[in-house]
PDB file of N, CA and C in Angstrom:
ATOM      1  N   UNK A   1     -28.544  59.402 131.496  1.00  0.00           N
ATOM      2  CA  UNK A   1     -29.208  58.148 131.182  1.00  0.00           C
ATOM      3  C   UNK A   1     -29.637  58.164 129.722  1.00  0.00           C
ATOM      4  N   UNK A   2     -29.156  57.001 128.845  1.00  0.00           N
ATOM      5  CA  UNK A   2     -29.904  56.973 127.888  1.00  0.00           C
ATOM      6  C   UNK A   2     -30.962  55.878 127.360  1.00  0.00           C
ATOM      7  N   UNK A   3     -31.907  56.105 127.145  1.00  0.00           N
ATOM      8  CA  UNK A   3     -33.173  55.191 127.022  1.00  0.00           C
ATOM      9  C   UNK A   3     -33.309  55.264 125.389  1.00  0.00           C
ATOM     10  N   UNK A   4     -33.010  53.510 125.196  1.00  0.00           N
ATOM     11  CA  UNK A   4     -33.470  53.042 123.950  1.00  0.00           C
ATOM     12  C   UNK A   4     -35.057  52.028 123.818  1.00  0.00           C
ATOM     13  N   UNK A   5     -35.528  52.954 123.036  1.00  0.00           N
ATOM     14  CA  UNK A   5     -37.243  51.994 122.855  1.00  0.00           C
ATOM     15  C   UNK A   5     -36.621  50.886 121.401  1.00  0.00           C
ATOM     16  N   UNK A   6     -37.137  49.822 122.016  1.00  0.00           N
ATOM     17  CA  UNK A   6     -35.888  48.576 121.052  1.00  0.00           C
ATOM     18  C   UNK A   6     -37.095  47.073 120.982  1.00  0.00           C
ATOM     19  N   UNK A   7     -36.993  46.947 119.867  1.00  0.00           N
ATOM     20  CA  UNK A   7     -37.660  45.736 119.415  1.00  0.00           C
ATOM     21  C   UNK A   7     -36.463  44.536 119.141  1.00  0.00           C
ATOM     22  N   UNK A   8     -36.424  43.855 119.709  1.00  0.00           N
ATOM     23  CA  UNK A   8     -35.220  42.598 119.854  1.00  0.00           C
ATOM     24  C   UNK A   8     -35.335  42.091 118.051  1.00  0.00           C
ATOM     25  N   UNK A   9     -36.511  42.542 117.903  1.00  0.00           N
ATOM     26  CA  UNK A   9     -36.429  41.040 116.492  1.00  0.00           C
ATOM     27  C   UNK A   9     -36.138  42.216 115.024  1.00  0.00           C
ATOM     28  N   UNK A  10     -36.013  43.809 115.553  1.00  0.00           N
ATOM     29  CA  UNK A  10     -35.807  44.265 114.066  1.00  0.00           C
ATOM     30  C   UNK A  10     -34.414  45.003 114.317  1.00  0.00           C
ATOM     31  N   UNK A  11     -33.648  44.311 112.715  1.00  0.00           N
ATOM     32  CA  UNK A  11     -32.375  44.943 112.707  1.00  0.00           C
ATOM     33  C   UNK A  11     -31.462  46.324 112.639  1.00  0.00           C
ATOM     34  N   UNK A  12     -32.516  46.822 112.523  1.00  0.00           N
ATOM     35  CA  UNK A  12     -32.506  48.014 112.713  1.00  0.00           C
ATOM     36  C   UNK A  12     -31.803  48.730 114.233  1.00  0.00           C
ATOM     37  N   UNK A  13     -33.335  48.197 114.919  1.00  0.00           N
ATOM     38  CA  UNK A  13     -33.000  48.653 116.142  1.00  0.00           C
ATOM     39  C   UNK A  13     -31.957  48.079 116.947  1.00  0.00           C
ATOM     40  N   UNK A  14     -31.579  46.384 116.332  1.00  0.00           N
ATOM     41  CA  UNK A  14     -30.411  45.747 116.811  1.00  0.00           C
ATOM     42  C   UNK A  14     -29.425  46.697 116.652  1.00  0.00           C
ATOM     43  N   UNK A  15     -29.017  47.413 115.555  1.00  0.00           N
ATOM     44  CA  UNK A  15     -28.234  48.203 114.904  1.00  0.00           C
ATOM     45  C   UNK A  15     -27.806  49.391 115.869  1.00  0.00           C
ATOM     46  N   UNK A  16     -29.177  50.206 116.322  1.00  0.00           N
ATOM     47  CA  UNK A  16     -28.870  51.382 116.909  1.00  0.00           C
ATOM     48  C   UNK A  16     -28.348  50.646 118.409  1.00  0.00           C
ATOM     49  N   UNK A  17     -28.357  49.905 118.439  1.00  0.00           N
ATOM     50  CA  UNK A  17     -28.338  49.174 120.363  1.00  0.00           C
ATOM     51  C   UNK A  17     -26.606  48.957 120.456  1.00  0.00           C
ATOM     52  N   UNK A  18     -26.581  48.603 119.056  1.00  0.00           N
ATOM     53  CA  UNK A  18     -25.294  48.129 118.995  1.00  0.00           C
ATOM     54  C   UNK A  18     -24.812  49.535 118.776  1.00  0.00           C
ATOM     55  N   UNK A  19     -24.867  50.750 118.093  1.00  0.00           N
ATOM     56  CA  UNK A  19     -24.093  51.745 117.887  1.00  0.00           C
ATOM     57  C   UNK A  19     -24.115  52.643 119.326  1.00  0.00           C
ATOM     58  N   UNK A  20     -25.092  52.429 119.825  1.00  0.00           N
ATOM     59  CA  UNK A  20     -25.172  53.347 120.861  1.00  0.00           C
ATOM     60  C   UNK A  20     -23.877  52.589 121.961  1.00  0.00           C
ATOM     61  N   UNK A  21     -23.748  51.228 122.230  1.00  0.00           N
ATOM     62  CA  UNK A  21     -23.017  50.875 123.219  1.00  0.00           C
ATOM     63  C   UNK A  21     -21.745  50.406 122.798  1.00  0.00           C
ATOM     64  N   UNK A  22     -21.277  50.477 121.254  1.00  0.00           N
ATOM     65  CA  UNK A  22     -19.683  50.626 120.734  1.00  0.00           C
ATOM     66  C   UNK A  22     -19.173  52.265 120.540  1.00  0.00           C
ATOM     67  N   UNK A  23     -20.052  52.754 119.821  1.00  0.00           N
ATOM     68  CA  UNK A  23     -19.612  54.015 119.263  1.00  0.00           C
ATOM     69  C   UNK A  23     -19.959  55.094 119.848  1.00  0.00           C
ATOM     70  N   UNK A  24     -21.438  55.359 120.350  1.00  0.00           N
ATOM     71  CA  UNK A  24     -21.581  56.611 120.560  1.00  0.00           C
ATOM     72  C   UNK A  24     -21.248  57.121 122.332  1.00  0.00           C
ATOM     73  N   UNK A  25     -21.904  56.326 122.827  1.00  0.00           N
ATOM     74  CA  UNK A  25     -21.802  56.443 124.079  1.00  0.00           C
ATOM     75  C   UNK A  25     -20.003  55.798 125.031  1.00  0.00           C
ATOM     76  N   UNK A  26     -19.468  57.094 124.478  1.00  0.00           N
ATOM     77  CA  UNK A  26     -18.330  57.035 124.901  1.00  0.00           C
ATOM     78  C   UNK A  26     -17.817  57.652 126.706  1.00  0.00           C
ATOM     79  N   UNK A  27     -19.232  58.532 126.748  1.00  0.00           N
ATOM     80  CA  UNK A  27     -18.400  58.531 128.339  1.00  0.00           C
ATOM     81  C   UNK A  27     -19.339  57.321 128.851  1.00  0.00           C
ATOM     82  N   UNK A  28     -19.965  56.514 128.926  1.00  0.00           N
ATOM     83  CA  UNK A  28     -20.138  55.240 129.227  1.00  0.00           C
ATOM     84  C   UNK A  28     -21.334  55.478 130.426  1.00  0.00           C
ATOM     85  N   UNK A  29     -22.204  56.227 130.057  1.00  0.00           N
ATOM     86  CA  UNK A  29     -23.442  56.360 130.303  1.00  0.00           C
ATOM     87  C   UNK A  29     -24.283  55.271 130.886  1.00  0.00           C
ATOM     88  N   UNK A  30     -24.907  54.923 131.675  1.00  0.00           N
ATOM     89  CA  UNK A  30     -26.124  54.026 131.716  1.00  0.00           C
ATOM     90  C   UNK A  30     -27.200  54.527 130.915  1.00  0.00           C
ATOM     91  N   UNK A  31     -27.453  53.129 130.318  1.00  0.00           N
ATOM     92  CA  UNK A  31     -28.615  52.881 129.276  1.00  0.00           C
ATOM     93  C   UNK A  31     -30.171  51.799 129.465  1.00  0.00           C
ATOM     94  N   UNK A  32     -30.654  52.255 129.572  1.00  0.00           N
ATOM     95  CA  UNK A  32     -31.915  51.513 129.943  1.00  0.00           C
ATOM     96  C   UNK A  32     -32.966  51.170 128.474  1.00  0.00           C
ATOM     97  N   UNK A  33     -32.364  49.942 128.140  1.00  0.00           N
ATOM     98  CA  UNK A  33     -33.444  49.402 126.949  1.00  0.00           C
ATOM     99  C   UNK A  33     -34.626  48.746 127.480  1.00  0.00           C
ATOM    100  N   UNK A  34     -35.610  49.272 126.921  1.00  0.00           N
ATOM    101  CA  UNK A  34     -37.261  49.372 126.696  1.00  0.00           C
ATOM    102  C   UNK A  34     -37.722  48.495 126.017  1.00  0.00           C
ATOM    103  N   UNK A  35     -38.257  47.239 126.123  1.00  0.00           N
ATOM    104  CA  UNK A  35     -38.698  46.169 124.869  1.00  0.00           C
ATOM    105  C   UNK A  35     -40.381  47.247 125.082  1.00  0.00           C
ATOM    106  N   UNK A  36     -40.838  47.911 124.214  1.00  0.00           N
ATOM    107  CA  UNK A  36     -41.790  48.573 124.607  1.00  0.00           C
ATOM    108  C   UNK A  36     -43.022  47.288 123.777  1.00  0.00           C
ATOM    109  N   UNK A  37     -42.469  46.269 123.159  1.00  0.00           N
ATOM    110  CA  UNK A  37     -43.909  45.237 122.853  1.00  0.00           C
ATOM    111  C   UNK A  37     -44.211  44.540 124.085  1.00  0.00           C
ATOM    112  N   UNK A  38     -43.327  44.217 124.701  1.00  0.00           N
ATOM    113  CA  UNK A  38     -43.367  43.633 126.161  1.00  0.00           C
ATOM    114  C   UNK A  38     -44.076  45.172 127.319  1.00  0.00           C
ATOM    115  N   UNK A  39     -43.553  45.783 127.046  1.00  0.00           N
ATOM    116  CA  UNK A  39     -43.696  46.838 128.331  1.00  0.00           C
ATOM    117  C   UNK A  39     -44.271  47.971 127.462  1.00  0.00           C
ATOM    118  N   UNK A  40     -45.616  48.032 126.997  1.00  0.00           N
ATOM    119  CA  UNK A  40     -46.272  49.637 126.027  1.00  0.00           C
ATOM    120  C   UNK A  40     -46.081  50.721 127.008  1.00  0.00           C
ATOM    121  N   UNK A  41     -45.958  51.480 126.299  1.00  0.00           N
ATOM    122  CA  UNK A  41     -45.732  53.073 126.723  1.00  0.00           C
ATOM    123  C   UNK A  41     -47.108  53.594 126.673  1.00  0.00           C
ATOM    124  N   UNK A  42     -46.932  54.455 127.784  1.00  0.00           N
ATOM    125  CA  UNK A  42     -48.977  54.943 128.326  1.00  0.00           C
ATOM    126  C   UNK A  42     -48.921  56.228 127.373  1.00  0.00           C
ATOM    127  N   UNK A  43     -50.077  56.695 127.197  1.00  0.00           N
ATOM    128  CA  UNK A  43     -50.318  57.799 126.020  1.00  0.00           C
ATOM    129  C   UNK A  43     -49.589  58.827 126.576  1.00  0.00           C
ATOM    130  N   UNK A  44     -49.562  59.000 128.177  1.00  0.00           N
ATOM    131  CA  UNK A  44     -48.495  59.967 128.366  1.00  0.00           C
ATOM    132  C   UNK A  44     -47.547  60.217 128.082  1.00  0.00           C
ATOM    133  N   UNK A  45     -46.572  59.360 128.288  1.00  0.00           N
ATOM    134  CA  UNK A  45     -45.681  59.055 128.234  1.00  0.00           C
ATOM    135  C   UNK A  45     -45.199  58.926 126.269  1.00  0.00           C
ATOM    136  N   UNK A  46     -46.029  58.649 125.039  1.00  0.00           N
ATOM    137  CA  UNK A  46     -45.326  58.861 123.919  1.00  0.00           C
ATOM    138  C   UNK A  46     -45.878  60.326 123.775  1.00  0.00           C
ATOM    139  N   UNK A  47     -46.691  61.034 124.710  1.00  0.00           N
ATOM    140  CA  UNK A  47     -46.853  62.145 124.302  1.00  0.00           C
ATOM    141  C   UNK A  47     -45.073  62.945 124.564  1.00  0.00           C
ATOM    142  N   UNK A  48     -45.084  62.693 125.950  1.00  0.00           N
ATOM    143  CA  UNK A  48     -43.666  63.235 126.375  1.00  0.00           C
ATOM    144  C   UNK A  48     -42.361  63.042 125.073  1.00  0.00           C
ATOM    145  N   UNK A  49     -42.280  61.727 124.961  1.00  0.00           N
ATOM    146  CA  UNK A  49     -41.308  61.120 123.790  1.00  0.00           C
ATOM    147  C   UNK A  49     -41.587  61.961 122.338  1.00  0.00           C
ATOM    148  N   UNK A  50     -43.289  62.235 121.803  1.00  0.00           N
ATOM    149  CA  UNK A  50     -43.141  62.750 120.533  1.00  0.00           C
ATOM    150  C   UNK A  50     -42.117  64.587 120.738  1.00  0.00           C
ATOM    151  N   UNK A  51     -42.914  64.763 122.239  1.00  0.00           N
ATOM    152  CA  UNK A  51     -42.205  66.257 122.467  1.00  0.00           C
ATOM    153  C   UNK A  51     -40.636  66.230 122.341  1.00  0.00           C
ATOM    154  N   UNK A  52     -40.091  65.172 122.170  1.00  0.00           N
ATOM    155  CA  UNK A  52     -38.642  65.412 122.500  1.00  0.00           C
ATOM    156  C   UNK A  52     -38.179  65.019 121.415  1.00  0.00           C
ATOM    157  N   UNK A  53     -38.722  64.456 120.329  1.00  0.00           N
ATOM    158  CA  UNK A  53     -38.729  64.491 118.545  1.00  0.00           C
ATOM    159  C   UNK A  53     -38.441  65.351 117.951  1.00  0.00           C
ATOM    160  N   UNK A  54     -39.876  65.952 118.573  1.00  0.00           N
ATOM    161  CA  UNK A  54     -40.158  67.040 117.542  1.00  0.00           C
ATOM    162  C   UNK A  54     -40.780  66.168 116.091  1.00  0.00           C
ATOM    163  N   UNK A  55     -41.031  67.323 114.877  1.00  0.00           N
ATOM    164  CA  UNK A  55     -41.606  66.782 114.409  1.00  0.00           C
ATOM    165  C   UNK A  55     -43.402  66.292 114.305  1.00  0.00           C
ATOM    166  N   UNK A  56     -43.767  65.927 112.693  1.00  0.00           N
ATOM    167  CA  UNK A  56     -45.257  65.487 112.598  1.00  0.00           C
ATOM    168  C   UNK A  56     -45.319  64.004 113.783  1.00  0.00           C
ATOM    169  N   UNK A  57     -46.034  63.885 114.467  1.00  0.00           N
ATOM    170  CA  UNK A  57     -46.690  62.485 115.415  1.00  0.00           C
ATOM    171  C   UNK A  57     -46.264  61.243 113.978  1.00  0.00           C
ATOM    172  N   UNK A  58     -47.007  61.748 113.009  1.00  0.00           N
ATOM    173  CA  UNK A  58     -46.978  60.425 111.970  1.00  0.00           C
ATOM    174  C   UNK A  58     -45.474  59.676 111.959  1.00  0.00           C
ATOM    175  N   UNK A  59     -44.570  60.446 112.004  1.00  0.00           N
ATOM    176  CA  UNK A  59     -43.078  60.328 112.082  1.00  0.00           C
ATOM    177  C   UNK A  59     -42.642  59.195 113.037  1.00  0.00           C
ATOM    178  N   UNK A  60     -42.959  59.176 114.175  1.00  0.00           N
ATOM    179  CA  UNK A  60     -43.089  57.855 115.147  1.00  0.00           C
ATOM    180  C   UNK A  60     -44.048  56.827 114.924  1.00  0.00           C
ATOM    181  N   UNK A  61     -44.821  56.582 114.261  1.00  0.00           N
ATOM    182  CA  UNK A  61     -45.724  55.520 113.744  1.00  0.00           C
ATOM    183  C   UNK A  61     -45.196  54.781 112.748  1.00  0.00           C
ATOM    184  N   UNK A  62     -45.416  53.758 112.462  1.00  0.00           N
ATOM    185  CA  UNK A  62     -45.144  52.885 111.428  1.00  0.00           C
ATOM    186  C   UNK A  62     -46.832  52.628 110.937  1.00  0.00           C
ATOM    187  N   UNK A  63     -46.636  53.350 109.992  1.00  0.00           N
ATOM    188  CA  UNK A  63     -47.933  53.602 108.839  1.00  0.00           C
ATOM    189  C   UNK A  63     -47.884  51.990 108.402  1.00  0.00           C
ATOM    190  N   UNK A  64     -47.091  51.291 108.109  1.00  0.00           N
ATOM    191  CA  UNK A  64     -46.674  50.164 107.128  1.00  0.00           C
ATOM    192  C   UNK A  64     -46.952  48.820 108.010  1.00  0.00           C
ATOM    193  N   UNK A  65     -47.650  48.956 109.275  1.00  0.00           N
ATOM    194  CA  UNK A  65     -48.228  47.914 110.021  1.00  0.00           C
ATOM    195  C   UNK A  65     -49.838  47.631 109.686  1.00  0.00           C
ATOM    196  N   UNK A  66     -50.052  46.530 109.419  1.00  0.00           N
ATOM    197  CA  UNK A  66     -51.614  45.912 109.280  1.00  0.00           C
ATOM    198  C   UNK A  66     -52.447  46.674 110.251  1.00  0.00           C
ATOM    199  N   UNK A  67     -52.167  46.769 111.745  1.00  0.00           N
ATOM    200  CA  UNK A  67     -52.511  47.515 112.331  1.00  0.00           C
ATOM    201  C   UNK A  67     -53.056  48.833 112.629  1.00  0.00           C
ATOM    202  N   UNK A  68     -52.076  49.697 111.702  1.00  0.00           N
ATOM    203  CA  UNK A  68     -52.517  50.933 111.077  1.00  0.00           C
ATOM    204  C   UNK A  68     -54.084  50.827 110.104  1.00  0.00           C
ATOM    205  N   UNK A  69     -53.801  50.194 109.021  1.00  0.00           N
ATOM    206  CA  UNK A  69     -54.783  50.181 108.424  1.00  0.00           C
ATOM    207  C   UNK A  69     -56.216  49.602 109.160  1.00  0.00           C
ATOM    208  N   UNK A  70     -56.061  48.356 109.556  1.00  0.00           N
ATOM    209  CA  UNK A  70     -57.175  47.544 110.607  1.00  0.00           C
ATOM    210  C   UNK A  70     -57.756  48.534 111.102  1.00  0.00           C
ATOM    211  N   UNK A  71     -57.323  49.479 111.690  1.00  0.00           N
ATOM    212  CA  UNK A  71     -57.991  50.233 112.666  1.00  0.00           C
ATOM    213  C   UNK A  71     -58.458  51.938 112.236  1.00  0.00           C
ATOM    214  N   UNK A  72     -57.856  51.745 110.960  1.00  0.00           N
ATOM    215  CA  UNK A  72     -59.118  52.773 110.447  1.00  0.00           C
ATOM    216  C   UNK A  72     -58.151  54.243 110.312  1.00  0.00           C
ATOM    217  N   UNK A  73     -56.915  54.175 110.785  1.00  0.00           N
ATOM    218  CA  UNK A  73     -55.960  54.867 111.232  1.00  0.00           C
ATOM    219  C   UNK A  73     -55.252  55.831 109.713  1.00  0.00           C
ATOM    220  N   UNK A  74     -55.500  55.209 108.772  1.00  0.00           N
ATOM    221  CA  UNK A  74     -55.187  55.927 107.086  1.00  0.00           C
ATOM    222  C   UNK A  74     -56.043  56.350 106.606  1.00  0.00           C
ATOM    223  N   UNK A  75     -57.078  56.313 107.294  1.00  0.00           N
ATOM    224  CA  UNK A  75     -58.333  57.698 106.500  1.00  0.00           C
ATOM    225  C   UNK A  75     -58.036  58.455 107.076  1.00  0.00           C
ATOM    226  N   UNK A  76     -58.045  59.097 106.498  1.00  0.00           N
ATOM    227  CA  UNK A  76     -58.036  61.001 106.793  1.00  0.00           C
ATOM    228  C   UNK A  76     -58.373  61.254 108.344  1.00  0.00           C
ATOM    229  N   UNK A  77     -58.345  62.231 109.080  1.00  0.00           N
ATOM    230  CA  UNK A  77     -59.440  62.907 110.085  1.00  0.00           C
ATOM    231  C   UNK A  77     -58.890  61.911 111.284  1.00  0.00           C
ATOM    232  N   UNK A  78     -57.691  61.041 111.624  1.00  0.00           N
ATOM    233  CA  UNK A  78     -57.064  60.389 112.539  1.00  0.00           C
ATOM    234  C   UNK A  78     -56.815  62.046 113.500  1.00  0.00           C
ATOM    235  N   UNK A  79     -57.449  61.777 114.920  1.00  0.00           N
ATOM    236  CA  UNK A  79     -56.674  63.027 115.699  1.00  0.00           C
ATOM    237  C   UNK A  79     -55.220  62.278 116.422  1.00  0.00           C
ATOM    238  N   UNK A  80     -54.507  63.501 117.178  1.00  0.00           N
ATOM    239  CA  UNK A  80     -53.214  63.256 117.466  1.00  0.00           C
ATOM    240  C   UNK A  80     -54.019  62.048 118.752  1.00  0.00           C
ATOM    241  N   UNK A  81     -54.724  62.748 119.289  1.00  0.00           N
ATOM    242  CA  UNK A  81     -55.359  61.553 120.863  1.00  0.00           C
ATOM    243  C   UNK A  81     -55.650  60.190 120.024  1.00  0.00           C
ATOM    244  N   UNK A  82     -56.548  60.076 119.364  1.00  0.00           N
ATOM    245  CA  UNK A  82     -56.913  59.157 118.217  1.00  0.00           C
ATOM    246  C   UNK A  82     -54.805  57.812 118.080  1.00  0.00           C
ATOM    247  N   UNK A  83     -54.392  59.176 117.648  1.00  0.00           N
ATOM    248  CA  UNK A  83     -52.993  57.717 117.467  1.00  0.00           C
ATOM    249  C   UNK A  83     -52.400  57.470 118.485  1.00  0.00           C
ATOM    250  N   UNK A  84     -52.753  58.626 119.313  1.00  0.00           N
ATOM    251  CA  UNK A  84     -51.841  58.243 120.478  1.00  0.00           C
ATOM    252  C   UNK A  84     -52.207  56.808 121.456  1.00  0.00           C
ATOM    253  N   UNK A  85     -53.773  56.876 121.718  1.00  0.00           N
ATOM    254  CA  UNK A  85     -54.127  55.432 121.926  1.00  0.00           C
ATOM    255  C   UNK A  85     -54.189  54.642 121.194  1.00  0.00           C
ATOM    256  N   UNK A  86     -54.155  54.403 119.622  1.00  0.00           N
ATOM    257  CA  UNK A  86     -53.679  53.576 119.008  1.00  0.00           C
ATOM    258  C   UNK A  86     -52.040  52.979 119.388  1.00  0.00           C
ATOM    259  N   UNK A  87     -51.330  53.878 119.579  1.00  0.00           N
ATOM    260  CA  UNK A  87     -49.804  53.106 119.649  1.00  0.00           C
ATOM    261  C   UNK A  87     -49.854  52.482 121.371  1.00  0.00           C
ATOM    262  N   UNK A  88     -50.717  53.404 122.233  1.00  0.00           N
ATOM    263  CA  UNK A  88     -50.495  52.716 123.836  1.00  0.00           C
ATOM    264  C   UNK A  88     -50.532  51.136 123.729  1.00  0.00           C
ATOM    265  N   UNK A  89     -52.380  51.170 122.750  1.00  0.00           N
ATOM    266  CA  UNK A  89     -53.414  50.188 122.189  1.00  0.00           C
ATOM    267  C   UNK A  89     -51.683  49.313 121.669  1.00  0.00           C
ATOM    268  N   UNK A  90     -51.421  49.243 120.855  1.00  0.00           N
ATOM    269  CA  UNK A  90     -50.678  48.821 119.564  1.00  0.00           C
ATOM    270  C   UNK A  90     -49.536  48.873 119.948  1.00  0.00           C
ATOM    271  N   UNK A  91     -48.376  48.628 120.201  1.00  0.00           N
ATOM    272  CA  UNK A  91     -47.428  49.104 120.385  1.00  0.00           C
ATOM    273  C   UNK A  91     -46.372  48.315 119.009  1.00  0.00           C
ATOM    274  N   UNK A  92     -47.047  48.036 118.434  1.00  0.00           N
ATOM    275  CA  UNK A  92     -46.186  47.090 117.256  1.00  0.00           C
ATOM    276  C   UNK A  92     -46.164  48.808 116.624  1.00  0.00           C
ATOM    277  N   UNK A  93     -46.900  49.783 117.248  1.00  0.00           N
ATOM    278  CA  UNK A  93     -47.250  50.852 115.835  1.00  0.00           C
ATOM    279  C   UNK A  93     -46.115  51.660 115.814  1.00  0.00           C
ATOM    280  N   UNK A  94     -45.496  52.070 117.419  1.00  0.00           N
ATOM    281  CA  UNK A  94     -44.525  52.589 117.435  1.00  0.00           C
ATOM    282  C   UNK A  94     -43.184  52.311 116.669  1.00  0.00           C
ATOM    283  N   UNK A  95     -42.681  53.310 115.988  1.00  0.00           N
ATOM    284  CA  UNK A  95     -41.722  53.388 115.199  1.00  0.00           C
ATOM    285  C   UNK A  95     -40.124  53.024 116.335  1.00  0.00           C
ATOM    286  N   UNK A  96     -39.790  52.282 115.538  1.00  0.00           N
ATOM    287  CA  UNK A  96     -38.695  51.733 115.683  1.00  0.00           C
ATOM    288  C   UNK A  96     -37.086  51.544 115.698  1.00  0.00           C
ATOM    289  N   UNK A  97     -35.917  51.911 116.253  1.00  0.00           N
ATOM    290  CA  UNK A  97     -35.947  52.088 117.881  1.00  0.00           C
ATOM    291  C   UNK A  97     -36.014  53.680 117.694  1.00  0.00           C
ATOM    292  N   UNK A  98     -36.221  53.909 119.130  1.00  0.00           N
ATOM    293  CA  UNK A  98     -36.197  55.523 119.497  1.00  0.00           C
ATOM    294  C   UNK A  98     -35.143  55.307 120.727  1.00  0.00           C
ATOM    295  N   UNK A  99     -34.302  56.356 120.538  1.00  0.00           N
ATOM    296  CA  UNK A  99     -33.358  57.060 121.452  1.00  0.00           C
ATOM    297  C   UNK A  99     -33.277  58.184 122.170  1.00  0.00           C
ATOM    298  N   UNK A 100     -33.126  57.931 123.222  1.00  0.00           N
ATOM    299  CA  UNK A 100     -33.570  59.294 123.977  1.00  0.00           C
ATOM    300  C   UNK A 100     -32.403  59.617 125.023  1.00  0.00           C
ATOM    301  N   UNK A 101     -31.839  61.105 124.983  1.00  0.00           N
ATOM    302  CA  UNK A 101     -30.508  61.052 125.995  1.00  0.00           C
ATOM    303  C   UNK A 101     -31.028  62.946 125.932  1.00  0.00           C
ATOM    304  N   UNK A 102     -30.894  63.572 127.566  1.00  0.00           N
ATOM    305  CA  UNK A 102     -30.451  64.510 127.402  1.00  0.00           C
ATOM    306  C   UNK A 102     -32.395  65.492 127.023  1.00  0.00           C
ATOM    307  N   UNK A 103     -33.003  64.470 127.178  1.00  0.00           N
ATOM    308  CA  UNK A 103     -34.301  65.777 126.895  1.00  0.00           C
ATOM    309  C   UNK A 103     -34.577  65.585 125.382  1.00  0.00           C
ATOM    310  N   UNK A 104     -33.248  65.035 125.052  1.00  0.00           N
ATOM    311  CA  UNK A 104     -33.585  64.894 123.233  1.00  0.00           C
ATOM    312  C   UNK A 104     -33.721  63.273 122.516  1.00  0.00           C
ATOM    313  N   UNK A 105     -34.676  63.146 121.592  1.00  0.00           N
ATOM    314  CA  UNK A 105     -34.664  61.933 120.807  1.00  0.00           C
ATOM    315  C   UNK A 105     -34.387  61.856 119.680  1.00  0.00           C
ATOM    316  N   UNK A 106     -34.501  60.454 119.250  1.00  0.00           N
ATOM    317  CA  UNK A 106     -33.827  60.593 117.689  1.00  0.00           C
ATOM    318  C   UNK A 106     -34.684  59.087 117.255  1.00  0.00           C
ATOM    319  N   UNK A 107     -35.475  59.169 116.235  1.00  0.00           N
ATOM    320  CA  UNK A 107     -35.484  57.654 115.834  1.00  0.00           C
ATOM    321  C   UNK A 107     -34.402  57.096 114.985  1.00  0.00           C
ATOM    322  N   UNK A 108     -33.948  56.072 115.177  1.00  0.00           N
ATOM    323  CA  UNK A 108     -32.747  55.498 114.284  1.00  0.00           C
ATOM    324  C   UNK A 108     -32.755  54.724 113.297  1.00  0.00           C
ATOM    325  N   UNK A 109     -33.395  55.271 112.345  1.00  0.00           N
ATOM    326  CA  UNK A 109     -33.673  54.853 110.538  1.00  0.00           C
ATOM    327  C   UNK A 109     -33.354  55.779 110.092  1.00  0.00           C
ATOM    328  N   UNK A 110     -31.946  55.143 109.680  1.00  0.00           N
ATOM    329  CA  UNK A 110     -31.035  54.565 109.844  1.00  0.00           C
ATOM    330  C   UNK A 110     -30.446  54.887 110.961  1.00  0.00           C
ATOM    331  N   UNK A 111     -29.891  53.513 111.321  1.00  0.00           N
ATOM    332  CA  UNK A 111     -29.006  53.619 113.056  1.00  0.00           C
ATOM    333  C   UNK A 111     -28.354  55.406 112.994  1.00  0.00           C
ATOM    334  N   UNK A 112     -27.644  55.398 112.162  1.00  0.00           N
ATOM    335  CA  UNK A 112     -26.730  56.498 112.576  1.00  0.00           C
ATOM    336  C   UNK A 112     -27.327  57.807 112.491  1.00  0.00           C
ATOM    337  N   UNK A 113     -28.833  57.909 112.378  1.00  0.00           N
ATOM    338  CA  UNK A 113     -29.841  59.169 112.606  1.00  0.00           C
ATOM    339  C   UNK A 113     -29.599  59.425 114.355  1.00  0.00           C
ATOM    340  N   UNK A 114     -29.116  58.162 115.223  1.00  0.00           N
ATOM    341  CA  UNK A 114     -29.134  58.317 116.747  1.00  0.00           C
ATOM    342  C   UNK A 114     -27.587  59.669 116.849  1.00  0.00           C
ATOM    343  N   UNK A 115     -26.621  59.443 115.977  1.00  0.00           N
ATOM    344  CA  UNK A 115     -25.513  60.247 116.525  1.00  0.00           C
ATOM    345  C   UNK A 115     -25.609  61.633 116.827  1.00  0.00           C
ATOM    346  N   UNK A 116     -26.704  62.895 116.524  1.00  0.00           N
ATOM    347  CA  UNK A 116     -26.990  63.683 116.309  1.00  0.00           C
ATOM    348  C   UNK A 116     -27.409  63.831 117.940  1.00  0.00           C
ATOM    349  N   UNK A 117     -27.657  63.337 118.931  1.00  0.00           N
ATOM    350  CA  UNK A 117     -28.036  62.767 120.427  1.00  0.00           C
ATOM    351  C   UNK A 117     -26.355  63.111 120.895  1.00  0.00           C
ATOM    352  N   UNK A 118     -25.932  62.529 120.265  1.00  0.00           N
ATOM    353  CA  UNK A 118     -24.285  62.595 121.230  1.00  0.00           C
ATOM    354  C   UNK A 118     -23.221  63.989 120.918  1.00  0.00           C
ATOM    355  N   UNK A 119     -23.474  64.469 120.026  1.00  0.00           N
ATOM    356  CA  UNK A 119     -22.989  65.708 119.511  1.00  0.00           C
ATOM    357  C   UNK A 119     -22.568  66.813 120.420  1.00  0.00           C
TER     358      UNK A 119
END
C-alpha cells in the first residue's frame, strides 16, 4: 500500500500524485490519498510518519505558514510535543505531500525526492 498525504490545491503535491501513479508505481500497487486538511493526522500518528522520515521534525513542517509564526512556533525552545500538536492543531503546517510505501517515507520537494521509495 502506498499512502500519499496530498493537498489538492499545491502543485507540488499534484506533481508527486501524478508521478507516483504514471511512473513510479509500476507493479500497480494500491494507493490511498490522504487530503490530511480535510482529514488531520492525530499526534500519533505524525509521530509514526516523522519515524519513517527520519530526519530533524522541522523537516515536515512548513516553517513558511502564518501559522507557524501566529503561534509562537519560531522562537526558540518549540518542544518536539509542542509541534507535534501544532500540526494535529494545524494541519496547513504539515509539509507537503508525504509518501509513504514499505515502512519508508519521502517528502516530495521536489516530486522526484518520492523515487528513492520505489528503488
Amino acid at each position: 500500500m502506498i499512502t500519499i498525504y496530498h493537498n489538492a490545491r499545491c502543485s507540488k503535491s499534484r506533481a508527486t500524485c501524478e508521478l507516483v501513479s504514471s511512473t513510479y508505481n509500476k507493479a500497480n500497487e494500491p494507493v490511498e490519498v490522504v487530503e490530511y486538511l480535510k482529514t488531520p493526522l492525530t499526534v500519533g500518528q505524525l509521530k509514526a510518519l516523522h519515524a519513517m522520515l527520519g530526519g530533524p521534525l522541522l523537516d515536515m513542517i512548513r516553517t513558511s505558514e502564518a501559522e507557524y509564526a501566529a503561534l509562537g512556533l519560531d522562537a526558540n525552545g518549540a518542544t518536539d510535543d509542542q509541534l507535534y500538536e501544532a500540526i494535529a492543531s494545524h494541519p496547513i503546517l504539515l509539509q507537503r505531500p508525504i509518501v509513504v510505501r514499505n515502512g519508508r517515507a519521502a517528502i516530495g520537494r521536489p516530486p522526484e525526492n518520492v523515487a528513492v521509495l520505489f528503488e
